[in-house]
Protein backbone atom coordinates (compact mmCIF):
# COMPACT_ATOMS: atom_id res chain seq x y z
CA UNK A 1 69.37 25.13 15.11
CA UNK A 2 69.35 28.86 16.29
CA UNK A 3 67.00 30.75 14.42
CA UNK A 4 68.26 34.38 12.94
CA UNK A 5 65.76 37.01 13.36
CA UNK A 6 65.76 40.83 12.24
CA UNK A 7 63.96 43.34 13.61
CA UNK A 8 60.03 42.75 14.59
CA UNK A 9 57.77 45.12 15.62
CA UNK A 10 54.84 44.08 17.65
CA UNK A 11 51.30 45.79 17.48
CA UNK A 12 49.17 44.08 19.66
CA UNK A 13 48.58 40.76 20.76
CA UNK A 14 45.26 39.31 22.37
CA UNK A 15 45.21 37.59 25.46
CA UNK A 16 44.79 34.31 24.41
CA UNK A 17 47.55 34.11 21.82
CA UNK A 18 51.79 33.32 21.83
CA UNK A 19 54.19 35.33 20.59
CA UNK A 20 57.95 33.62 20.22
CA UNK A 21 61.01 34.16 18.64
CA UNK A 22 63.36 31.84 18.04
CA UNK A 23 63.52 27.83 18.63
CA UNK A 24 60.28 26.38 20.89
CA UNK A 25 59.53 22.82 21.84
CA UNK A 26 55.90 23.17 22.70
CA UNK A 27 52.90 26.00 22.86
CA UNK A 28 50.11 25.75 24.66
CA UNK A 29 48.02 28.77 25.04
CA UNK A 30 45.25 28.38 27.86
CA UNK A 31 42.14 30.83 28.29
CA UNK A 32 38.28 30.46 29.79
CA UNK A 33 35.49 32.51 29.84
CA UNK A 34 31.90 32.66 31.23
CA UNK A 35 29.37 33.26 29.30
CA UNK A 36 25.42 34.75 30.41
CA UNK A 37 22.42 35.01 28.03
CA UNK A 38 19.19 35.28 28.90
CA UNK A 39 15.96 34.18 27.28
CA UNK A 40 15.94 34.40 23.50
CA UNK A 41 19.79 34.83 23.04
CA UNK A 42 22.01 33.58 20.70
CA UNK A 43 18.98 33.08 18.22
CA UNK A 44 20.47 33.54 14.41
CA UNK A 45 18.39 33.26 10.95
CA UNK A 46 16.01 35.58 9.31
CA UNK A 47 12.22 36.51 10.61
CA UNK A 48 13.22 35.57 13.90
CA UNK A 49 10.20 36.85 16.32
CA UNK A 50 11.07 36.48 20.14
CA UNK A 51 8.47 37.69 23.14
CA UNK A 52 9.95 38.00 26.52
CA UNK A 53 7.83 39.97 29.31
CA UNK A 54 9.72 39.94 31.80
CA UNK A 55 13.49 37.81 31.39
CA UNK A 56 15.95 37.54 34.45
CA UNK A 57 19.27 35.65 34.09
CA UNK A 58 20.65 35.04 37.54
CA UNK A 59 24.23 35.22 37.37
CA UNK A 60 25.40 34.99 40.94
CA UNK A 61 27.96 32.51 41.36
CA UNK A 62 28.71 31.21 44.89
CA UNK A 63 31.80 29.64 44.90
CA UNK A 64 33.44 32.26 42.11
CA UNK A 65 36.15 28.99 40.42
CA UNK A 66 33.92 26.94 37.87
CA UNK A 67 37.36 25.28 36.54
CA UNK A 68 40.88 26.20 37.57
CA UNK A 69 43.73 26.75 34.46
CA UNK A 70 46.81 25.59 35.71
């Protein structure tokens, strides 16, 4: 059944979202993303006490694809 729409106004939409209007069978948004932390990252609660001299976090990636979207 056609859908009947009035006027939209669009803001802003993030990368990994949809935007339709009118009839749609299927969605299926797709995104990645590659994440680097070092030593003592994503540590959450209270009196947390980390001690890192000296922290590296080698990020070089040879082959550049970890996991192709297609």
């Amino acid at each position: 059944m056609p859908a009947k729409v009035g006027a939209v106004k669009v803001i802003n939409i993030s990368s990994s979202s949809i935007f339709n209007i009118g009839d749609v069978y299927s969605m299926c948004p797709e995104s990645n993303a590659k994440t680097y932390a070092g030593g003592g990252s994503f540590n959450t609660g209270d009196g947390i006490r980390i001690h890192l001299n000296n922290s590296n976090t080698n990020v070089y990636d040879s082959d550049k694809v970890d996991q192709s979207i297609s």
